[in-house]
PDB file of N, CA and C in Angstrom:
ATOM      1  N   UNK A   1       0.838  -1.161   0.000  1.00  0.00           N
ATOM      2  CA  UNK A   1       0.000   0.000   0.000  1.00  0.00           C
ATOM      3  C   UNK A   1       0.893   1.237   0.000  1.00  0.00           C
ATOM      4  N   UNK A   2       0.736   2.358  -0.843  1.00  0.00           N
ATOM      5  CA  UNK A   2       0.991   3.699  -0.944  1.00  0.00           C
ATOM      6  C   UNK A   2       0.535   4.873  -0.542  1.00  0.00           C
ATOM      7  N   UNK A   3       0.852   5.334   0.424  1.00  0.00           N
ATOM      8  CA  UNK A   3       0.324   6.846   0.944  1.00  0.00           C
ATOM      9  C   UNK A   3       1.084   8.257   0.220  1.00  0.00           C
ATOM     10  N   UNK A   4      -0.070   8.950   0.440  1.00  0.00           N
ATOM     11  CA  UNK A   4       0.090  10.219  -0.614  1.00  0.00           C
ATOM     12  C   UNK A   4       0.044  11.180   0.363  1.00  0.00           C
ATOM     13  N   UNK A   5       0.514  12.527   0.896  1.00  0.00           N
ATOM     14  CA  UNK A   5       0.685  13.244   1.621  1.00  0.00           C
ATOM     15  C   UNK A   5       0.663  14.802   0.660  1.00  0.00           C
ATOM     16  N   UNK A   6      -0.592  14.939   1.061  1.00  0.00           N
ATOM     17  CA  UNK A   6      -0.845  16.554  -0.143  1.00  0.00           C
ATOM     18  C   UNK A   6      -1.140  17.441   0.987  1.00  0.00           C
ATOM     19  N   UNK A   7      -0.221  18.705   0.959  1.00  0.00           N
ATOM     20  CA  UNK A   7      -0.414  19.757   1.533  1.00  0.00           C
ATOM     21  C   UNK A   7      -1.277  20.663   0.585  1.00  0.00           C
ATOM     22  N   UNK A   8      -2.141  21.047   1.172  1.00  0.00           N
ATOM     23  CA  UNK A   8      -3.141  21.915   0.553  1.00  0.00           C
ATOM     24  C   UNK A   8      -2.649  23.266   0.395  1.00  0.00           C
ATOM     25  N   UNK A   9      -1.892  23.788   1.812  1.00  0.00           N
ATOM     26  CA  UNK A   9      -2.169  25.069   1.718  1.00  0.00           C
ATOM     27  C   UNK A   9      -0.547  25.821   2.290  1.00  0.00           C
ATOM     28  N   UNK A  10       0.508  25.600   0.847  1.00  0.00           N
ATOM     29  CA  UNK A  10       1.595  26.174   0.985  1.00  0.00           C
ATOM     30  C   UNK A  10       1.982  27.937   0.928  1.00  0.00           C
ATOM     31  N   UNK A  11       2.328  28.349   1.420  1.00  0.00           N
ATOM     32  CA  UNK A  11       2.882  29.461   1.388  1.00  0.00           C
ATOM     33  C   UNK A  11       4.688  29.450   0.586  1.00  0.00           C
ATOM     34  N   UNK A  12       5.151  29.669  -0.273  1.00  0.00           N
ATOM     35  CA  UNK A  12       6.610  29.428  -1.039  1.00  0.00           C
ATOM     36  C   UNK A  12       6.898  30.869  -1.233  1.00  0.00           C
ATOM     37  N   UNK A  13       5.961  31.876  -1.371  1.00  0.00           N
ATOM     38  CA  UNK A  13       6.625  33.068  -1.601  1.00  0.00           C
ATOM     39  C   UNK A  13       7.223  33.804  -3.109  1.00  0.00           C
ATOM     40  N   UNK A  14       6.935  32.655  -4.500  1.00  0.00           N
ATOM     41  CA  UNK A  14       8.243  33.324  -5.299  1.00  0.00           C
ATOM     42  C   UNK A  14       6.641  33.002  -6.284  1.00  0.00           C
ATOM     43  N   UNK A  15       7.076  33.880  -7.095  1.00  0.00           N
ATOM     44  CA  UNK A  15       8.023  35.086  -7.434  1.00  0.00           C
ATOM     45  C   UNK A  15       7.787  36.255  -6.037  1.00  0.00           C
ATOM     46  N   UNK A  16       8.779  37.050  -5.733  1.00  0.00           N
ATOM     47  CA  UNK A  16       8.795  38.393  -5.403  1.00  0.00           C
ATOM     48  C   UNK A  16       8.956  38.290  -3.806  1.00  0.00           C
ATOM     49  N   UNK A  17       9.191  37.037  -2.888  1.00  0.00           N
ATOM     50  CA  UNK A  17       9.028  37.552  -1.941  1.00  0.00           C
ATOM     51  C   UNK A  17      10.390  35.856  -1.651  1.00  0.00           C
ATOM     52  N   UNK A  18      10.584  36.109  -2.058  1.00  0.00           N
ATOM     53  CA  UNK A  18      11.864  34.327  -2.427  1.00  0.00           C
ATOM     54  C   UNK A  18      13.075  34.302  -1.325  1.00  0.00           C
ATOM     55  N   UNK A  19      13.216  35.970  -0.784  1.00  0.00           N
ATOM     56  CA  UNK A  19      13.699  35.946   1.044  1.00  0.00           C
ATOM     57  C   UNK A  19      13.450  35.008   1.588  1.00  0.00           C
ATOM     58  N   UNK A  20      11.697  34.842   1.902  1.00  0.00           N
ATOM     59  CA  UNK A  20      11.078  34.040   2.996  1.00  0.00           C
ATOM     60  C   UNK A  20      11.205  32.350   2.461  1.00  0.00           C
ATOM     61  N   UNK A  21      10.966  32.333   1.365  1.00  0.00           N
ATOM     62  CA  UNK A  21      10.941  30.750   0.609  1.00  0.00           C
ATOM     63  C   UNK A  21      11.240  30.807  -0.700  1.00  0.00           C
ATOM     64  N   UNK A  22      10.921  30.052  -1.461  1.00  0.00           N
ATOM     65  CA  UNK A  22      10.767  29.636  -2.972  1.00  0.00           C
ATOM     66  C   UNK A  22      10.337  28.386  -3.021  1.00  0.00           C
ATOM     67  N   UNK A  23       9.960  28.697  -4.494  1.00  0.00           N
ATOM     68  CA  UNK A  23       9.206  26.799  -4.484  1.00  0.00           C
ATOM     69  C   UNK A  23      10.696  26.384  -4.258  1.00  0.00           C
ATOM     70  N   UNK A  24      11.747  25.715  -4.925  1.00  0.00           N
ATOM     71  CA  UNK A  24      12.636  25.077  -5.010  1.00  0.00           C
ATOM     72  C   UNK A  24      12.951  24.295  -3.249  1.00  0.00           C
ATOM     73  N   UNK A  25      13.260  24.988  -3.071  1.00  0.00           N
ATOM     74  CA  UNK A  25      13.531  24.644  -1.253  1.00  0.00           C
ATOM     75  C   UNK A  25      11.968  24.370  -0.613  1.00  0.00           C
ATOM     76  N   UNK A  26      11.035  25.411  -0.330  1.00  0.00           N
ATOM     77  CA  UNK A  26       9.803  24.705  -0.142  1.00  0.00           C
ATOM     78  C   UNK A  26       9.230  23.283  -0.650  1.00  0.00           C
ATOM     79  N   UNK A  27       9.409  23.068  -1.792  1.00  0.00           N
ATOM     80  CA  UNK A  27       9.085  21.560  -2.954  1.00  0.00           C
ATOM     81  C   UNK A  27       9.910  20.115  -2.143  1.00  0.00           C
ATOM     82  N   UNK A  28      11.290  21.116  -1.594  1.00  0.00           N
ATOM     83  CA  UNK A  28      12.390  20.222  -0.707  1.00  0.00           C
ATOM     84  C   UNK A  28      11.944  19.584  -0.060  1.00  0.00           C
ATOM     85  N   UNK A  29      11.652  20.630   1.152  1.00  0.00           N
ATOM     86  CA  UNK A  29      11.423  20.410   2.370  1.00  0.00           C
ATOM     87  C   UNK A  29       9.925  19.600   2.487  1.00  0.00           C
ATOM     88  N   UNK A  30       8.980  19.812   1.755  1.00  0.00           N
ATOM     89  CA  UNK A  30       7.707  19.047   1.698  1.00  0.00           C
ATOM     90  C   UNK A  30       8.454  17.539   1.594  1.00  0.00           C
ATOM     91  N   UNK A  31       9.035  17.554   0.554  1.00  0.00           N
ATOM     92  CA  UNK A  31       8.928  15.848  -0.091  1.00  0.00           C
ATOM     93  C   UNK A  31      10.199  15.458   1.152  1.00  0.00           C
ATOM     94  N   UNK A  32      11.077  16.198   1.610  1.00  0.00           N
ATOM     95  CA  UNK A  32      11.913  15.495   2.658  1.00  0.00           C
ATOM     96  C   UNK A  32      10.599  14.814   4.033  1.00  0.00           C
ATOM     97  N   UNK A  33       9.743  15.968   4.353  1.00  0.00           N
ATOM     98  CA  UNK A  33       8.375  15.186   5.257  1.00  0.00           C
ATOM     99  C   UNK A  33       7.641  14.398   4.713  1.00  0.00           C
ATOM    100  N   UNK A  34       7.809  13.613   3.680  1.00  0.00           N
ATOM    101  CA  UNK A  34       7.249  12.754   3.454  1.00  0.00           C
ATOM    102  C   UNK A  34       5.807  13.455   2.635  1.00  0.00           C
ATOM    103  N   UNK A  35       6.021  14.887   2.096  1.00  0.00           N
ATOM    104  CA  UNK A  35       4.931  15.320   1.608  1.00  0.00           C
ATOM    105  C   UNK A  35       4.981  15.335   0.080  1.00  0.00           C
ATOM    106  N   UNK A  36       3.985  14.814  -0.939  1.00  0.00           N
ATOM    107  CA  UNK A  36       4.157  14.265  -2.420  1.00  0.00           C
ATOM    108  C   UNK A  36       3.418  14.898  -2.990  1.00  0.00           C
ATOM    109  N   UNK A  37       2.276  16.158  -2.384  1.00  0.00           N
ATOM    110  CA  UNK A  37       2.254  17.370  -3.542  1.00  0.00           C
ATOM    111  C   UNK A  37       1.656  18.282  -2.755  1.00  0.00           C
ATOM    112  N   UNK A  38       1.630  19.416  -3.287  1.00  0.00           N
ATOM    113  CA  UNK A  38       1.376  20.727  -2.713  1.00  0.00           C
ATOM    114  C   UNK A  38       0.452  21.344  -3.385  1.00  0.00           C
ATOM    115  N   UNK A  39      -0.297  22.513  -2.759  1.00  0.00           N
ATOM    116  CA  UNK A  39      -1.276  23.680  -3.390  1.00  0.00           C
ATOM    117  C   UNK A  39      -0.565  24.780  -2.590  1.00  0.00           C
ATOM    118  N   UNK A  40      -0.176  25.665  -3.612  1.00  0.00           N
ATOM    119  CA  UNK A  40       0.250  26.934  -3.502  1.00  0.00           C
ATOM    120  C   UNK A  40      -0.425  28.104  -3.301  1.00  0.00           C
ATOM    121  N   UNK A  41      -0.331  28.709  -2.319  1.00  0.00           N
ATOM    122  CA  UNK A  41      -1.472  29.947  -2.030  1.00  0.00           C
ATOM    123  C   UNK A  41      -0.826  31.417  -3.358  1.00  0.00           C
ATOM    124  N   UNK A  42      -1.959  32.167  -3.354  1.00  0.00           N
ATOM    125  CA  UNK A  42      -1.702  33.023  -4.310  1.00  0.00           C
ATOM    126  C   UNK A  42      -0.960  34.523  -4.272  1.00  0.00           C
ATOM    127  N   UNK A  43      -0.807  34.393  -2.707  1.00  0.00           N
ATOM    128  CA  UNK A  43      -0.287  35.822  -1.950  1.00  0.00           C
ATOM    129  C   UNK A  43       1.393  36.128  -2.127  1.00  0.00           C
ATOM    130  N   UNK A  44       1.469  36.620  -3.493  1.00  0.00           N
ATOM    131  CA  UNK A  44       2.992  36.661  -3.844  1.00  0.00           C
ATOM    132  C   UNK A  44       3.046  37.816  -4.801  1.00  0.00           C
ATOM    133  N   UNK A  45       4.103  38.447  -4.600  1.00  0.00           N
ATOM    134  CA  UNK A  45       4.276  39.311  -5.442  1.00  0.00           C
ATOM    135  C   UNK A  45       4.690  39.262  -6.647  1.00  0.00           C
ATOM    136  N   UNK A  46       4.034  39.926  -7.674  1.00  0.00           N
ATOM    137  CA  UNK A  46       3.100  40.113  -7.736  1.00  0.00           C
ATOM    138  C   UNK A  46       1.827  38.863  -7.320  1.00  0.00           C
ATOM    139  N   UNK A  47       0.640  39.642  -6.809  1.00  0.00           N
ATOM    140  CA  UNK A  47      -0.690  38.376  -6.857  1.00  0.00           C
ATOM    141  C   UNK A  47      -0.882  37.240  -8.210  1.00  0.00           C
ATOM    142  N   UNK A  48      -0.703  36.576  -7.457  1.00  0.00           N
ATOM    143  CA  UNK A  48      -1.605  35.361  -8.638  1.00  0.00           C
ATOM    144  C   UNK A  48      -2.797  35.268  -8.842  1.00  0.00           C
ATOM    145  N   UNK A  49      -3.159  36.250  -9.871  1.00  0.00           N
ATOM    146  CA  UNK A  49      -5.037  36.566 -10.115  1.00  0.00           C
ATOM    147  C   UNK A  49      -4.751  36.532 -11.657  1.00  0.00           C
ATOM    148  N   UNK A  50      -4.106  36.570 -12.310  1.00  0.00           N
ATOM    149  CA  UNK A  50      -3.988  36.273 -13.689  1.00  0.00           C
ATOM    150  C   UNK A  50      -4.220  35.079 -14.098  1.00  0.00           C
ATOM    151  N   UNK A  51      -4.189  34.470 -15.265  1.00  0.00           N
ATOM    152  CA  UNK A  51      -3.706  33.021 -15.844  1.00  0.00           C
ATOM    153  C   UNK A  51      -2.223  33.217 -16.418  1.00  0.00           C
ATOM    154  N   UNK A  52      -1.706  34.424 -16.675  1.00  0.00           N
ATOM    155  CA  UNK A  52      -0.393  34.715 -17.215  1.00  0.00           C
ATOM    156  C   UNK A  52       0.654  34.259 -15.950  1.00  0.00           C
ATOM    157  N   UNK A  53      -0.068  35.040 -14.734  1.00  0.00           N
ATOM    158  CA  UNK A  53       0.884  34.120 -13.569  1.00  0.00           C
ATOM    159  C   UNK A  53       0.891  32.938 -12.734  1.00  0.00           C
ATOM    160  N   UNK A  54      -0.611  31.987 -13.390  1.00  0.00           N
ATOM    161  CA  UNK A  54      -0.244  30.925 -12.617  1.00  0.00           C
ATOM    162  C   UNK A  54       0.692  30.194 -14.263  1.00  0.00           C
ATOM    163  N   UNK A  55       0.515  30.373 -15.250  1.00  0.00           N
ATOM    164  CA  UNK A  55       1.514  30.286 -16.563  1.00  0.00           C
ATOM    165  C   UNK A  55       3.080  30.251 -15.851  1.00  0.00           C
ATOM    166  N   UNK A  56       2.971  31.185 -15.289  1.00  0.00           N
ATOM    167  CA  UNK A  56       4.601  31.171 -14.709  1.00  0.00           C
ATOM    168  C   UNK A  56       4.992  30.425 -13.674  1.00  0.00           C
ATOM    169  N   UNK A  57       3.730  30.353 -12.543  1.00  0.00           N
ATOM    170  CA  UNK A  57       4.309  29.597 -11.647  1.00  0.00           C
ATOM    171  C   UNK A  57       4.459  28.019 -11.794  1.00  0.00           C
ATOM    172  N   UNK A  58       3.507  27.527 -13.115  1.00  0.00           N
ATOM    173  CA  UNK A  58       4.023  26.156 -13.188  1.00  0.00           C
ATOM    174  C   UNK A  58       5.384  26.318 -13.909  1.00  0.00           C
ATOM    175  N   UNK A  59       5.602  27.316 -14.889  1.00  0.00           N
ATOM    176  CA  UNK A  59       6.856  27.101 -15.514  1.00  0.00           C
ATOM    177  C   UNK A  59       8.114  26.856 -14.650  1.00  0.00           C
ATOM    178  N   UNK A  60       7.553  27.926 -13.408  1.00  0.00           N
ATOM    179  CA  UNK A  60       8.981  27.756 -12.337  1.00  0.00           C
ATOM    180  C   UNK A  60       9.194  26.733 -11.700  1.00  0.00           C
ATOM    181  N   UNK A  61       7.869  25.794 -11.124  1.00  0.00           N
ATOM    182  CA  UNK A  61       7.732  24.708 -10.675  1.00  0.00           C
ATOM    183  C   UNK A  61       8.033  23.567 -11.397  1.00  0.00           C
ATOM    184  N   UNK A  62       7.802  23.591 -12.543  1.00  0.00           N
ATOM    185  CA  UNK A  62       8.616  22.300 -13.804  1.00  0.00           C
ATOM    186  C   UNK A  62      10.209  22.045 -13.754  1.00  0.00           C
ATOM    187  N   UNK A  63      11.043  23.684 -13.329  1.00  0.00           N
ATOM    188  CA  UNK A  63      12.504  23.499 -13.296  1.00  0.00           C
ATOM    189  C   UNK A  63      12.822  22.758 -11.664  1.00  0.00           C
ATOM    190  N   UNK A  64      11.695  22.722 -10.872  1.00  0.00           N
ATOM    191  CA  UNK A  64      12.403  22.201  -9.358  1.00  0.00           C
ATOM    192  C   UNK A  64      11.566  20.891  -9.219  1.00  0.00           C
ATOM    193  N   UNK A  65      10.675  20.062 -10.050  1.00  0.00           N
ATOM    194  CA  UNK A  65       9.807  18.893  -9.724  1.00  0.00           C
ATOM    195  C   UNK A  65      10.176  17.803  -8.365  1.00  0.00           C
ATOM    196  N   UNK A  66      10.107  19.067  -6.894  1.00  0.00           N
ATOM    197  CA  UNK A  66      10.430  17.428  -5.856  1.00  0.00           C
ATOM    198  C   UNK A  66       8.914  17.257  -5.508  1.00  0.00           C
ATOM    199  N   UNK A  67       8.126  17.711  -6.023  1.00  0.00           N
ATOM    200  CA  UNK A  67       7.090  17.148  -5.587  1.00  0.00           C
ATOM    201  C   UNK A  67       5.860  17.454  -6.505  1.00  0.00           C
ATOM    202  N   UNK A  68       4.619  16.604  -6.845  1.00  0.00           N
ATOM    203  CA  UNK A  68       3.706  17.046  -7.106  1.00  0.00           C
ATOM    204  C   UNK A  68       3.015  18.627  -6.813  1.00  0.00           C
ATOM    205  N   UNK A  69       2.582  19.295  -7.934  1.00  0.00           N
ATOM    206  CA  UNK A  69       1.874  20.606  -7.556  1.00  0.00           C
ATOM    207  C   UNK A  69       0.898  21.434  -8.329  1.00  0.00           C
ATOM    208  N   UNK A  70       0.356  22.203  -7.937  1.00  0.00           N
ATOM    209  CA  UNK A  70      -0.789  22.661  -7.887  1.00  0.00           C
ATOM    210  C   UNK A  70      -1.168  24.308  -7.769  1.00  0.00           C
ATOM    211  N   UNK A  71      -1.619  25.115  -8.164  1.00  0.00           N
ATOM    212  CA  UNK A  71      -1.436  26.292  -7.348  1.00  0.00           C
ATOM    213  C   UNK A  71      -3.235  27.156  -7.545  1.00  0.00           C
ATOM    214  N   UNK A  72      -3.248  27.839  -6.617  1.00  0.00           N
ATOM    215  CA  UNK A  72      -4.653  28.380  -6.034  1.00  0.00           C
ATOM    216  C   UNK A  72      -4.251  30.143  -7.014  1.00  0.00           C
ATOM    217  N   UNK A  73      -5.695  30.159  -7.739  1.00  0.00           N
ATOM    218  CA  UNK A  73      -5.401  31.700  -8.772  1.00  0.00           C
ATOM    219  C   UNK A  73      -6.508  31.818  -7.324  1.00  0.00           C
ATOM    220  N   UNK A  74      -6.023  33.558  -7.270  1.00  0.00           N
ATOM    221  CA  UNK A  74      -6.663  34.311  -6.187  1.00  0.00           C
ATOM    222  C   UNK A  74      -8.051  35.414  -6.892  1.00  0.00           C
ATOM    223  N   UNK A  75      -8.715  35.544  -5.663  1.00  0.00           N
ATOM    224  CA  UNK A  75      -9.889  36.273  -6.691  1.00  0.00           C
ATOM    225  C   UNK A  75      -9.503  38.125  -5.609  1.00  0.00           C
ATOM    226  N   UNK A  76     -10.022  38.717  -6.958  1.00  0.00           N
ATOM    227  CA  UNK A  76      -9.858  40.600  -6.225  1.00  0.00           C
ATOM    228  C   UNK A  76     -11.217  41.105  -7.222  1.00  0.00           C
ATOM    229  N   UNK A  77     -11.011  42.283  -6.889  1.00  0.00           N
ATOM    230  CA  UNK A  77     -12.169  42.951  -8.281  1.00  0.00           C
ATOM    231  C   UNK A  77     -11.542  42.954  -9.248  1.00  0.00           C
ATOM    232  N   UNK A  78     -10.052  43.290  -9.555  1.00  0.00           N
ATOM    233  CA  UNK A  78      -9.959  43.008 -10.893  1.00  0.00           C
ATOM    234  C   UNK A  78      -9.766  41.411 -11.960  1.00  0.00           C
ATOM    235  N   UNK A  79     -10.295  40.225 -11.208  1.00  0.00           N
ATOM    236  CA  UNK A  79     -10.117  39.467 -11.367  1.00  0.00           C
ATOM    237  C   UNK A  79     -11.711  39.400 -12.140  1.00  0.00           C
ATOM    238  N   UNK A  80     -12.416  40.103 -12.011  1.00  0.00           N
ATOM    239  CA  UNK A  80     -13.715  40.013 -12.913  1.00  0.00           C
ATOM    240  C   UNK A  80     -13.198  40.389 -14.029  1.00  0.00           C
ATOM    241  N   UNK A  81     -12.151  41.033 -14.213  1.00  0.00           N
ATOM    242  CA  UNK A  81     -12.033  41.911 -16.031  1.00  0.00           C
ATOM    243  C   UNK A  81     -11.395  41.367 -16.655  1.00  0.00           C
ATOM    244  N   UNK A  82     -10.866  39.586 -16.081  1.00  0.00           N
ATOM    245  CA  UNK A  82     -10.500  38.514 -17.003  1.00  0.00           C
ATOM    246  C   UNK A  82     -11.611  38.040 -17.688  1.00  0.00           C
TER     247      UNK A  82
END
């Protein structure tokens, strides 16, 4: 039997805030706990309310693959004028 360990609700920080984390090391440290995929919150600089930036954040996440992932587009008012 195989267990799957999905964190729902990561905080990584990058783009724009990659001081506190980045996926790369965050992606690490999950799959070192035994964690095999993640959902990424959208609170990064810039916001992830586009499709252009969750576009990027899988692109960034494809160069570090330690773990399965996922990421949460955030809603604002200008997220209606998509």
């Amino acid at each position: 039997m195989s267990f799957r360990v999905i964190d729902s609700q990561v905080h990584f920080r990058e783009p724009g805030l990659e001081n506190k984390e980045n996926l790369e090391f965050g992606m690490m440290a999950a799959a070192a706990g035994g964690v095999t995929g993640i959902f990424e919150m959208p609170n990064t600089n810039p916001l992830t309310i586009t499709p252009e930036a969750i576009d990027d954040k899988i692109k960034r996440a494809y160069r570090v693959p330690w773990t399965d992932f996922a990421f949460y587009l955030g809603g604002t008012g200008r997220t209606g004028l998509i």
